[in-house]
C-alpha atoms as a PDB file:
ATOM      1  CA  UNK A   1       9.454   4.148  -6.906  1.00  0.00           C
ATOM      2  CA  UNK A   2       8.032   5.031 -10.048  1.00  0.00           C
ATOM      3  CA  UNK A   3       4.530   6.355 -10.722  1.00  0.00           C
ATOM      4  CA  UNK A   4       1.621   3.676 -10.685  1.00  0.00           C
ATOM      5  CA  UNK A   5       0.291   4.918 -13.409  1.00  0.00           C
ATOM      6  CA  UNK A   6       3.496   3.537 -15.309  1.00  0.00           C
ATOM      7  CA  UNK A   7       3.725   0.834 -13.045  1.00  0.00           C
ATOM      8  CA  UNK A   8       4.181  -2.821 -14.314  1.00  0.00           C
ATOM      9  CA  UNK A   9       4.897  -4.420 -10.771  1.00  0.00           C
ATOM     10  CA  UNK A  10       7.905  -5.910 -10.078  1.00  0.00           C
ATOM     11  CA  UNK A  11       5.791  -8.998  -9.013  1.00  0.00           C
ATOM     12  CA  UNK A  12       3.200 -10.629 -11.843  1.00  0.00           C
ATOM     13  CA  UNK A  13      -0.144 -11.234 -10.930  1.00  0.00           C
ATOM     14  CA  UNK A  14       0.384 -15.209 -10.511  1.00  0.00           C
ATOM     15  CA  UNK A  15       2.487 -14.431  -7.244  1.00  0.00           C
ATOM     16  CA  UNK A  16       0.430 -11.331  -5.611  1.00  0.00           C
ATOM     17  CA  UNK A  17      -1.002 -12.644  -2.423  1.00  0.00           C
ATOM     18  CA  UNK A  18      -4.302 -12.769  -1.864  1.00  0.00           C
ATOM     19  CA  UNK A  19      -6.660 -14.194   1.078  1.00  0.00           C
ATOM     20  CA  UNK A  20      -5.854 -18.092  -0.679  1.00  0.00           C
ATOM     21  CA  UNK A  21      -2.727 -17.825  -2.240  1.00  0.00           C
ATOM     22  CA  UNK A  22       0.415 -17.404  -0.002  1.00  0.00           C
ATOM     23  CA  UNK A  23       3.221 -15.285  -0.532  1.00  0.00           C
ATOM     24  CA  UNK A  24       7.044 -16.164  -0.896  1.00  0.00           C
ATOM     25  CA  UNK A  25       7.536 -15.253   2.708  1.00  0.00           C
ATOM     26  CA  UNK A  26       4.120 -17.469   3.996  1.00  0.00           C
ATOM     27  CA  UNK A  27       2.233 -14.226   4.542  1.00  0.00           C
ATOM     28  CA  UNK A  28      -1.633 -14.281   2.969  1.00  0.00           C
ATOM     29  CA  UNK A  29      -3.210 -11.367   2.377  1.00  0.00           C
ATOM     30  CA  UNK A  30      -2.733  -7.635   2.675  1.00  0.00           C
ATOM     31  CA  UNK A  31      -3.755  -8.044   6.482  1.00  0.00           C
ATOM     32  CA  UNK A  32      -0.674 -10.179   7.554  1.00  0.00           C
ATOM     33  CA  UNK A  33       1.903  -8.106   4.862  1.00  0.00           C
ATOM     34  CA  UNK A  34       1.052  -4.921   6.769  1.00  0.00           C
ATOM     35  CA  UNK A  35       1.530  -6.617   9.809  1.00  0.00           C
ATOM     36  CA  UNK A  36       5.015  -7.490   8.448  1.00  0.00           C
ATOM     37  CA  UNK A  37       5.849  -3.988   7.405  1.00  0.00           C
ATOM     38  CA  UNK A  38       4.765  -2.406  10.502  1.00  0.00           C
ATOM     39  CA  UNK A  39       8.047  -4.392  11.304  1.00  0.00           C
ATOM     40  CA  UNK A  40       9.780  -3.090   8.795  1.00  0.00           C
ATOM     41  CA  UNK A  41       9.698  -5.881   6.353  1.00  0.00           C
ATOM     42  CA  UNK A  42      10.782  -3.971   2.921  1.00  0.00           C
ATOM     43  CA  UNK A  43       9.869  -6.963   0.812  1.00  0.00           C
ATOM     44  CA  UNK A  44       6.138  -7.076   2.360  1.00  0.00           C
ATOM     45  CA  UNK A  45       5.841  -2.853   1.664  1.00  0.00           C
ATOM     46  CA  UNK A  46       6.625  -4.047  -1.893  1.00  0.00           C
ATOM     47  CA  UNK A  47       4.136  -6.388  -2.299  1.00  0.00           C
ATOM     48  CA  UNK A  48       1.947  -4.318  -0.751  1.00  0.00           C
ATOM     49  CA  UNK A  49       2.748  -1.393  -3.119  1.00  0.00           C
ATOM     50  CA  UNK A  50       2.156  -3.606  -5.942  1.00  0.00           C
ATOM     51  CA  UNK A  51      -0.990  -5.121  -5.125  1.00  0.00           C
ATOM     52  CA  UNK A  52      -2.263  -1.224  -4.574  1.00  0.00           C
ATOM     53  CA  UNK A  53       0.100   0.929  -6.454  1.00  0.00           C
ATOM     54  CA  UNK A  54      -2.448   1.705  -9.126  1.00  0.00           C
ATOM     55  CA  UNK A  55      -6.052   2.223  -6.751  1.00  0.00           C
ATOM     56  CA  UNK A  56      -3.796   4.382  -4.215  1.00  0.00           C
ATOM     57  CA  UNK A  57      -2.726   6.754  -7.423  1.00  0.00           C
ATOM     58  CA  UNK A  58      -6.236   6.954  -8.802  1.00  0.00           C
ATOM     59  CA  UNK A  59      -6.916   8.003  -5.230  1.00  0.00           C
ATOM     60  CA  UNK A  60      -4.538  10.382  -4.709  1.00  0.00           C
ATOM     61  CA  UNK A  61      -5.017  12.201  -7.819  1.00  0.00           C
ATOM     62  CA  UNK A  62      -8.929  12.253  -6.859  1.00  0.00           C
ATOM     63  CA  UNK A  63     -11.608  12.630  -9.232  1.00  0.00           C
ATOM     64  CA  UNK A  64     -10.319  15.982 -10.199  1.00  0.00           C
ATOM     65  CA  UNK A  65      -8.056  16.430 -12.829  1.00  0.00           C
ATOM     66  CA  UNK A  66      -6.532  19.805 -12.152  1.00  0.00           C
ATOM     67  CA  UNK A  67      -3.139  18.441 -10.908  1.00  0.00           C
ATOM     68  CA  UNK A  68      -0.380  18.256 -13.225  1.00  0.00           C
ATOM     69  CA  UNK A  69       0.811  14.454 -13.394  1.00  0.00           C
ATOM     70  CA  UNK A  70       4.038  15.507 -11.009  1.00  0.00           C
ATOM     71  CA  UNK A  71       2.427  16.927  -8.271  1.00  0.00           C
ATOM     72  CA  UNK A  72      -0.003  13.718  -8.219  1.00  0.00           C
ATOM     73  CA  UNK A  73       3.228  11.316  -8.322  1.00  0.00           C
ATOM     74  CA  UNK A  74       4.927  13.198  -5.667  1.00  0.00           C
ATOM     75  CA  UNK A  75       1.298  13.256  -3.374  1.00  0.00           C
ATOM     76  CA  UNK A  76       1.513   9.518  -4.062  1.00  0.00           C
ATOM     77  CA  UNK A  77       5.168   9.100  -2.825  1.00  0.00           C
ATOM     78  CA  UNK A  78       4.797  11.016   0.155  1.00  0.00           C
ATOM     79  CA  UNK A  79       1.360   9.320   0.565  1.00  0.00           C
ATOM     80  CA  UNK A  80       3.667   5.894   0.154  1.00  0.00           C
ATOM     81  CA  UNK A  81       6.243   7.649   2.380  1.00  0.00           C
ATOM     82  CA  UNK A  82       3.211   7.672   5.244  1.00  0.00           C
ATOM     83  CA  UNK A  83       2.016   4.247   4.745  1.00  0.00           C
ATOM     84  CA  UNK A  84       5.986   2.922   5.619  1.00  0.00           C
ATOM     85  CA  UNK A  85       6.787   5.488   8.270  1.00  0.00           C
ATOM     86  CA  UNK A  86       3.170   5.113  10.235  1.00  0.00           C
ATOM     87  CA  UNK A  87       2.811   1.599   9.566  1.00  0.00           C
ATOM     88  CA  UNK A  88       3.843   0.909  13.274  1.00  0.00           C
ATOM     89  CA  UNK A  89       0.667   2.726  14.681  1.00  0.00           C
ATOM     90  CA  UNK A  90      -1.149  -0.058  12.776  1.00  0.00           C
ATOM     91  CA  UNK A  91      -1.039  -2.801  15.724  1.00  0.00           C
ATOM     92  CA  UNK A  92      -1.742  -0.525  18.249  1.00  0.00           C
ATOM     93  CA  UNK A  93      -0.010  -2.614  20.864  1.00  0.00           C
ATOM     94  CA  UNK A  94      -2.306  -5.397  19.270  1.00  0.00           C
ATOM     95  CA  UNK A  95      -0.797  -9.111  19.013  1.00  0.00           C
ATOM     96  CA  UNK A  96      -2.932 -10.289  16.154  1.00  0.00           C
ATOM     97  CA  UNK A  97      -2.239  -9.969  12.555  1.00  0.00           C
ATOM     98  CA  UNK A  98      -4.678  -7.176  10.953  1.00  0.00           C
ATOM     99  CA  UNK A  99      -7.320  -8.372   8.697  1.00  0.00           C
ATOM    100  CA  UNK A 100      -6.967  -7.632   4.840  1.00  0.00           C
ATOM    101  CA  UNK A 101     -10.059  -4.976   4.978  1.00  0.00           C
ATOM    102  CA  UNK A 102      -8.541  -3.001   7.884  1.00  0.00           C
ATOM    103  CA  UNK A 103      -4.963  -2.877   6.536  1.00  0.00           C
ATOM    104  CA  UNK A 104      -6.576  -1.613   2.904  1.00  0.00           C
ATOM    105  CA  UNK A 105      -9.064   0.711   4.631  1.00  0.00           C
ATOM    106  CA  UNK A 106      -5.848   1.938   6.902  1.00  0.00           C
ATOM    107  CA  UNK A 107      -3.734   2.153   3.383  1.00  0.00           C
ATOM    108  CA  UNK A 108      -6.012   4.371   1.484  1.00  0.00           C
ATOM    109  CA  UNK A 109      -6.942   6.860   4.283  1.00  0.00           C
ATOM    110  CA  UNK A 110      -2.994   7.833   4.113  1.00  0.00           C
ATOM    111  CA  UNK A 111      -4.347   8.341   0.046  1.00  0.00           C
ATOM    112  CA  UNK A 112      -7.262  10.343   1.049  1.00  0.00           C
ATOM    113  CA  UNK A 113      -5.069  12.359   3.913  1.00  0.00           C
ATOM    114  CA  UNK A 114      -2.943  13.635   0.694  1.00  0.00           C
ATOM    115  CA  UNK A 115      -5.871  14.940  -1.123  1.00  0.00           C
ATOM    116  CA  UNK A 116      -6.890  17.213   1.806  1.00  0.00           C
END
C-alpha cells in the first residue's frame, strides 16, 4: 500500500461509489463496503482505501508537522492495518448494513487512535 499522499487510486473517480452510484460488486456507499469488509471482502477494503486514502493520511499526520513523512506512512498503515483487522466489531451482531456516516466516522477514529 503506498502512501496517500502519493496515491493515484487504483480506481478513477468515475467508478468510486458513492450514496447514487453503485459499485462493480452492487454495493453503494461507504456504509454497505464496510459492511462487506467486515466480511473480509479485499476488493471492498480497496475501494474503501481509495475513496479515503488521502483524508485518513492528512489525519494521521495531524495538524502538526513534526513527524518525518515515514513515521506518518507507517501510522497510516498500521492505522489501515486496524480498520481491516477490527472491521468485524463494526456490526456488532447487527443485521443491517451500516450507514455511510457511521462507517466514515468508525474509519477515521482508527486515524485519530494513531495520533494518540
Amino acid at each position: 500500500m503506498s502512501s496517500p499522499s502519493r496515491h493515484t487510486g487504483a480506481h478513477d473517480a468515475s467508478s468510486a461509489p458513492t450514496p447514487d452510484r453503485t459499485s462493480a460488486h452492487g454495493r453503494t456507499g461507504l456504509g454497505e463496503l464496510m459492511t462487506a469488509v467486515a466480511g473480509g471482502d479485499q476488493t471492498a477494503f480497496g475501494q474503501v482505501y481509495d475513496l479515503l486514502a488521502v483524508p485518513f493520511y492528512r489525519l494521521v499526520l495531524g495538524e502538526s508537522r513534526r513527524e518525518d513523512g515515514r513515521t506518518a506512512d507507517r501510522a497510516a498503515l498500521d492505522a489501515w492495518t486496524q480498520v481491516w483487522r477490527d472491521a468485524p466489531l463494526l456490526l456488532h451482531g447487527s443485521r443491517r448494513p451500516l450507514s455511510s456516516a457511521e462507517a466514515v466516522a468508525w474509519i477515521m477514529d482508527k486515524a485519530r487512535e494513531q495520533r494518540r
